[in-house]
Protein backbone atom coordinates (compact mmCIF):
# COMPACT_ATOMS: atom_id res chain seq x y z
CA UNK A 1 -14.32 9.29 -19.27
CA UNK A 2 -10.54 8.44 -18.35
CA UNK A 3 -9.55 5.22 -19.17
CA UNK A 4 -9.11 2.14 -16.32
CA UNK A 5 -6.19 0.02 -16.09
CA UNK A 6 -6.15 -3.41 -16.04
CA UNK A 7 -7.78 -5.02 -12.34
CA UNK A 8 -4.10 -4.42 -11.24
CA UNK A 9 -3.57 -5.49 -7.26
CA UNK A 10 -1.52 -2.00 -5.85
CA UNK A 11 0.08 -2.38 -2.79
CA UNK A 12 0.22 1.37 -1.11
CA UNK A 13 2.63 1.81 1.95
CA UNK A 14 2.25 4.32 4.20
CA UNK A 15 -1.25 4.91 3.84
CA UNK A 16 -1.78 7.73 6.21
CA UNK A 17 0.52 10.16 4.65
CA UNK A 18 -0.87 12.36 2.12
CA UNK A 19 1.05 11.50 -0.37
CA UNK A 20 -0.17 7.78 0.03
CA UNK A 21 -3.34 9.22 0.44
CA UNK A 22 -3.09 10.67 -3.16
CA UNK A 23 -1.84 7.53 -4.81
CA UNK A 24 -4.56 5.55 -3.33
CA UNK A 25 -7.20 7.76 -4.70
CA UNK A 26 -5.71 8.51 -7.59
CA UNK A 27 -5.60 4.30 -8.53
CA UNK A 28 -8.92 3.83 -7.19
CA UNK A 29 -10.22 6.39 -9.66
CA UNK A 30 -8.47 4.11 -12.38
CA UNK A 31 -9.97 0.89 -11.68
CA UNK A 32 -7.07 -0.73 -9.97
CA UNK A 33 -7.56 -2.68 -6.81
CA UNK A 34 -5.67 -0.72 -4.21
CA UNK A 35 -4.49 -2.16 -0.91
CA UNK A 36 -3.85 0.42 1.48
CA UNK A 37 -0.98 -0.33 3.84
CA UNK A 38 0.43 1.40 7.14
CA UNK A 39 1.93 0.48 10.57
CA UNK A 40 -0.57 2.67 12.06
CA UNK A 41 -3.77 0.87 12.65
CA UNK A 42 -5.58 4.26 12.73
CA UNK A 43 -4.04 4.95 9.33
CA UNK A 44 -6.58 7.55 7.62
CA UNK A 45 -6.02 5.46 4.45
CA UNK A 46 -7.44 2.73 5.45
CA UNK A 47 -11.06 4.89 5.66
CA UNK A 48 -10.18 5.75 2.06
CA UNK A 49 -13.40 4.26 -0.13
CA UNK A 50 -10.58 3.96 -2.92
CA UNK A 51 -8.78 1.13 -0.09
CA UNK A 52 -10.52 -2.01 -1.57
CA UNK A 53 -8.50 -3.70 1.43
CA UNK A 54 -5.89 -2.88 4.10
CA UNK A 55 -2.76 -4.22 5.53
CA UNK A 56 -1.35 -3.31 8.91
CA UNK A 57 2.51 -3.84 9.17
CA UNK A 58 5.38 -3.59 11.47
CA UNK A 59 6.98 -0.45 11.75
CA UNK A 60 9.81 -0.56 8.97
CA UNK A 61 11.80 1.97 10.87
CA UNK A 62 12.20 -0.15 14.18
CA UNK A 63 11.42 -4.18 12.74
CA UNK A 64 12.88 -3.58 9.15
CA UNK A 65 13.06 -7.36 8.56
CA UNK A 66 9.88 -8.22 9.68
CA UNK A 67 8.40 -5.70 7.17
CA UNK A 68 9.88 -6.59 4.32
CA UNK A 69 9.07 -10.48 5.22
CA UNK A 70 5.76 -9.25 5.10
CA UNK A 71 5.05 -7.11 2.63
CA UNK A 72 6.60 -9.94 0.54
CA UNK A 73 4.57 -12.88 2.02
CA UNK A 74 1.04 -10.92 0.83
CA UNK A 75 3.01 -10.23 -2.64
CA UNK A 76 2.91 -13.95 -3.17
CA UNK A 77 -0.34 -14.81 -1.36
CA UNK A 78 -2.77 -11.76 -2.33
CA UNK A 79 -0.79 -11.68 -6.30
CA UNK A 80 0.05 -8.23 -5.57
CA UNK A 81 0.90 -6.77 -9.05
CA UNK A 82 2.74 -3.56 -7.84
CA UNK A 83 4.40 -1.93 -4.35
CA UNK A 84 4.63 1.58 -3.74
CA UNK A 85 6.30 2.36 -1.00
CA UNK A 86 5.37 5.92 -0.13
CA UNK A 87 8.20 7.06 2.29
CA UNK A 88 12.10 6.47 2.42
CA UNK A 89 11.68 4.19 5.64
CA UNK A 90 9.32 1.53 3.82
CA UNK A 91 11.74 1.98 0.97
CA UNK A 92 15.43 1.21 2.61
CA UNK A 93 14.16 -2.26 3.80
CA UNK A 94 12.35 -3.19 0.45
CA UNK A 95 15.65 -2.27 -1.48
């Protein structure tokens, strides 16, 4: 049996990209507790069984402020441990 991490809180942009996809799962399988995040509201990883919650965002690409603002606003509230940001574009506005 692998070992789990510690309850970590993972924040996972751009859930419906494969790669996201993978990290999500990947996590899940771990024991951490894995919020799956997207500006897609149709985002495939938010149907991920691994996605023990979901966040819908603005696009980071066309409202880069408003996502960051965000994504650090549930840091704070929710005690996210760790952000992965998946892609480049959720990446630039985080940096």
């Amino acid at each position: 049996m692998a070992s789990r991490l510690p309850d970590a809180r993972i924040l996972v942009t751009d859930a419906g990209r494969g790669s996201a996809i993978a990290i999500v799962r990947a996590l899940g399988r771990r024991g951490c507790r894995v919020i799956a995040a997207d500006s897609n509201p149709r985002s495939l990883g938010f149907r991920s069984r691994y996605a023990d919650e979901t966040l819908l965002y603005p696009d980071p690409r066309e409202h880069p402020a408003a996502f960051r603002e965000l994504l650090l606003r549930a840091v704070r509230t929710s005690r996210i441990d760790l952000v992965i940001p998946a892609t480049d574009f959720a990446m630039q506005p985080l940096a």
